[in-house]
C-alpha atoms as a PDB file:
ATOM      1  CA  UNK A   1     139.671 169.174-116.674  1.00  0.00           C
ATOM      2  CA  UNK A   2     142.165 167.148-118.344  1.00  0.00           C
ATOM      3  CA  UNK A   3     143.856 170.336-119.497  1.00  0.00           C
ATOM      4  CA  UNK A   4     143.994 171.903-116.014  1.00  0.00           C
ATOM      5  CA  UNK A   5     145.698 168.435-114.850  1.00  0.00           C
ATOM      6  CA  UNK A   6     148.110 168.748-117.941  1.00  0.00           C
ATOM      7  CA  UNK A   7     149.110 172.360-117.174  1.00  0.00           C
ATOM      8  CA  UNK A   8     149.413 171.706-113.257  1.00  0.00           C
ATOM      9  CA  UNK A   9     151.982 169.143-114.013  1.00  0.00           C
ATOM     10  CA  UNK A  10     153.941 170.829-116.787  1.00  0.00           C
ATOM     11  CA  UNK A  11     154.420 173.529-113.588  1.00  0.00           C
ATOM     12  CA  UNK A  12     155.274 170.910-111.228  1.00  0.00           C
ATOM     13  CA  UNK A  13     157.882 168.919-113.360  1.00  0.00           C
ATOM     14  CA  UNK A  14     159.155 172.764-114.501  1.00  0.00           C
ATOM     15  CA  UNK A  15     159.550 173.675-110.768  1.00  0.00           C
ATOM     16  CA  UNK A  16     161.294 170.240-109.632  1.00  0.00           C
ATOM     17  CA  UNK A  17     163.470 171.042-112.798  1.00  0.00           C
ATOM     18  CA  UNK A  18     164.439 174.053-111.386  1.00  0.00           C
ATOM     19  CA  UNK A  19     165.263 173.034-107.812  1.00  0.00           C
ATOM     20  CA  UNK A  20     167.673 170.202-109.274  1.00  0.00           C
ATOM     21  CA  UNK A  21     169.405 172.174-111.037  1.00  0.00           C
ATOM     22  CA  UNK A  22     169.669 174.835-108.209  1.00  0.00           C
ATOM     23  CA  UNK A  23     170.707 172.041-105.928  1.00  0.00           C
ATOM     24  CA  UNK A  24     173.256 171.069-108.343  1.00  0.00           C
ATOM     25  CA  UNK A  25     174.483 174.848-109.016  1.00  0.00           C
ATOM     26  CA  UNK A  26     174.628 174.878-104.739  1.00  0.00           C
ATOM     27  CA  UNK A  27     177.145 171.382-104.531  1.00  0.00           C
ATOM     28  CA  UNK A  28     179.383 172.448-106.909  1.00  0.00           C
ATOM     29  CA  UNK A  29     179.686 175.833-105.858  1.00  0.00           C
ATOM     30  CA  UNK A  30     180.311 175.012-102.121  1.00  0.00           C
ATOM     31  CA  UNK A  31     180.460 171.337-101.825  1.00  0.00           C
ATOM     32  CA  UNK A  32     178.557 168.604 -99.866  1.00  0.00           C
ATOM     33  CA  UNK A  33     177.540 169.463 -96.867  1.00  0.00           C
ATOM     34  CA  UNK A  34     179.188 167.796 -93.795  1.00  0.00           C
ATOM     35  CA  UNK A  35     176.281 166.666 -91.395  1.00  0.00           C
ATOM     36  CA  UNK A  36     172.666 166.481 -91.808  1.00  0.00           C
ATOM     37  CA  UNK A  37     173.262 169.224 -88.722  1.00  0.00           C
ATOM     38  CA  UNK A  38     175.253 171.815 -91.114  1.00  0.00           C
ATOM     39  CA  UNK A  39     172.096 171.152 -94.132  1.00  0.00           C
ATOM     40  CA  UNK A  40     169.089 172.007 -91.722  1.00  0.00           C
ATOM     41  CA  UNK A  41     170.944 174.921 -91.100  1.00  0.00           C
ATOM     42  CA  UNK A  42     170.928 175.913 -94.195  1.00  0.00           C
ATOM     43  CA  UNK A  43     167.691 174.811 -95.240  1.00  0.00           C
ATOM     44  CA  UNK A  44     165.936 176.713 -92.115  1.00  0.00           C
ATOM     45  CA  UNK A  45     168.395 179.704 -93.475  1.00  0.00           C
ATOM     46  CA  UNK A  46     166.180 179.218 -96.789  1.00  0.00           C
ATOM     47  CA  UNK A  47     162.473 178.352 -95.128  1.00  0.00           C
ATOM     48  CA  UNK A  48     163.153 181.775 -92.951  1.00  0.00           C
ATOM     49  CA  UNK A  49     164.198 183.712 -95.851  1.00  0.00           C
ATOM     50  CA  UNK A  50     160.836 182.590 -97.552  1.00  0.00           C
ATOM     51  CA  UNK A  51     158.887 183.512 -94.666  1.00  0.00           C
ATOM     52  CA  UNK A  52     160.248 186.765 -94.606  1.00  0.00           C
ATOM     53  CA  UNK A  53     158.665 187.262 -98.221  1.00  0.00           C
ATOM     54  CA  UNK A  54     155.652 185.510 -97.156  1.00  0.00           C
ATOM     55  CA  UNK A  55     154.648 187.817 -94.159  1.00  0.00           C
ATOM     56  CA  UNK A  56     155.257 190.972 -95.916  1.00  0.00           C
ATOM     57  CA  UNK A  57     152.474 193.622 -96.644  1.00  0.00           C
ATOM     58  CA  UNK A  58     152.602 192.737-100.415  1.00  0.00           C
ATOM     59  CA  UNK A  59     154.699 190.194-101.125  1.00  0.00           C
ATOM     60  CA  UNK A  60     157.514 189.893-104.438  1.00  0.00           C
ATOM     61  CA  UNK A  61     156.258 186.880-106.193  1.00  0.00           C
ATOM     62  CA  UNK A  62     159.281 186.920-108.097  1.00  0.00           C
ATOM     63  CA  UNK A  63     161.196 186.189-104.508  1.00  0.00           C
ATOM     64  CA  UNK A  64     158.803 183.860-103.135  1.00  0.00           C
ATOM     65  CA  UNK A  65     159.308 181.408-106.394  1.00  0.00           C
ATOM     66  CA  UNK A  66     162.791 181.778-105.386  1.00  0.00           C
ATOM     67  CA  UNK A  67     163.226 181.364-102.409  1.00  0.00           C
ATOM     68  CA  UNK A  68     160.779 178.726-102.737  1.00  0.00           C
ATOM     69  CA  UNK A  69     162.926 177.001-105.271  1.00  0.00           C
ATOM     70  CA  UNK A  70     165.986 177.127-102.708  1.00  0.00           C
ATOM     71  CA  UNK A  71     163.807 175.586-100.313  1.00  0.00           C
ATOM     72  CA  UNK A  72     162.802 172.827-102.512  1.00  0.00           C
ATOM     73  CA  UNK A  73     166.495 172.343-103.474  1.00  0.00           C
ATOM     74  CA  UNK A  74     167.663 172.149-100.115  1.00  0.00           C
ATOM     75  CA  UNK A  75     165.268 169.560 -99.464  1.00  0.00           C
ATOM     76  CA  UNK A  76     166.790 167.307-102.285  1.00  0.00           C
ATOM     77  CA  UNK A  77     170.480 167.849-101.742  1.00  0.00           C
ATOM     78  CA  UNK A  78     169.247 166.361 -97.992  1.00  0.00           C
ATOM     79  CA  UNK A  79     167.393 163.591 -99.291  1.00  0.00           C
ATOM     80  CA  UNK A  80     170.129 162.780-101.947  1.00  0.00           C
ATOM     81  CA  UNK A  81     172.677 162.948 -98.830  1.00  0.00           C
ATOM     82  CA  UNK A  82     170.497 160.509 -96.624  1.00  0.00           C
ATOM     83  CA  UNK A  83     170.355 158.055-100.357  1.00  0.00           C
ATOM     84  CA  UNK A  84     173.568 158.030-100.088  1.00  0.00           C
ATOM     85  CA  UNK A  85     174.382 157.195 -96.432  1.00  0.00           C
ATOM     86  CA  UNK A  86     171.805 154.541 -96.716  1.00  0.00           C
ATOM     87  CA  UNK A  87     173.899 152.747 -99.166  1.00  0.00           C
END
């Protein structure tokens, strides 16, 4: 069990890896974003473009860990946007 527990997190902290630096690749190629308004936007751009993957007949796994990933990166340049507005 302890091996399953050891793998699941390798993925995990792998994944989050990924999204960082995806969120980082998305700032410095366009910037921060300039409302909370303007990064749902693109976030829900991202969640529907995952969805689109998700509903079809036979889905690209390929696509759905990246699209997933933009999700997940999304998520943090928000959360790193509302850290920094809270200080």
């Amino acid at each position: 069990m302890k091996e399953r527990t050891h793998a699941v997190e390798y993925f995990y902290r792998l994944m989050g890896d990924l999204a960082a630096l995806e969120a980082l690749r998305g700032h410095n190629a366009h910037g921060p974003h300039n409302s909370f308004h303007e990064a749902h936007s693109v976030l829900r751009e991202e969640f529907d473009e995952l969805w689109e993957e998700v509903k079809r007949r036979e889905p690209d796994m390929g696509k759905i860990e990246r699209e997933a990933t933009q999700v997940a990166a999304m998520a943090i340049r928000m959360a790193a946007m509302a850290r920094r507005h809270r200080q």
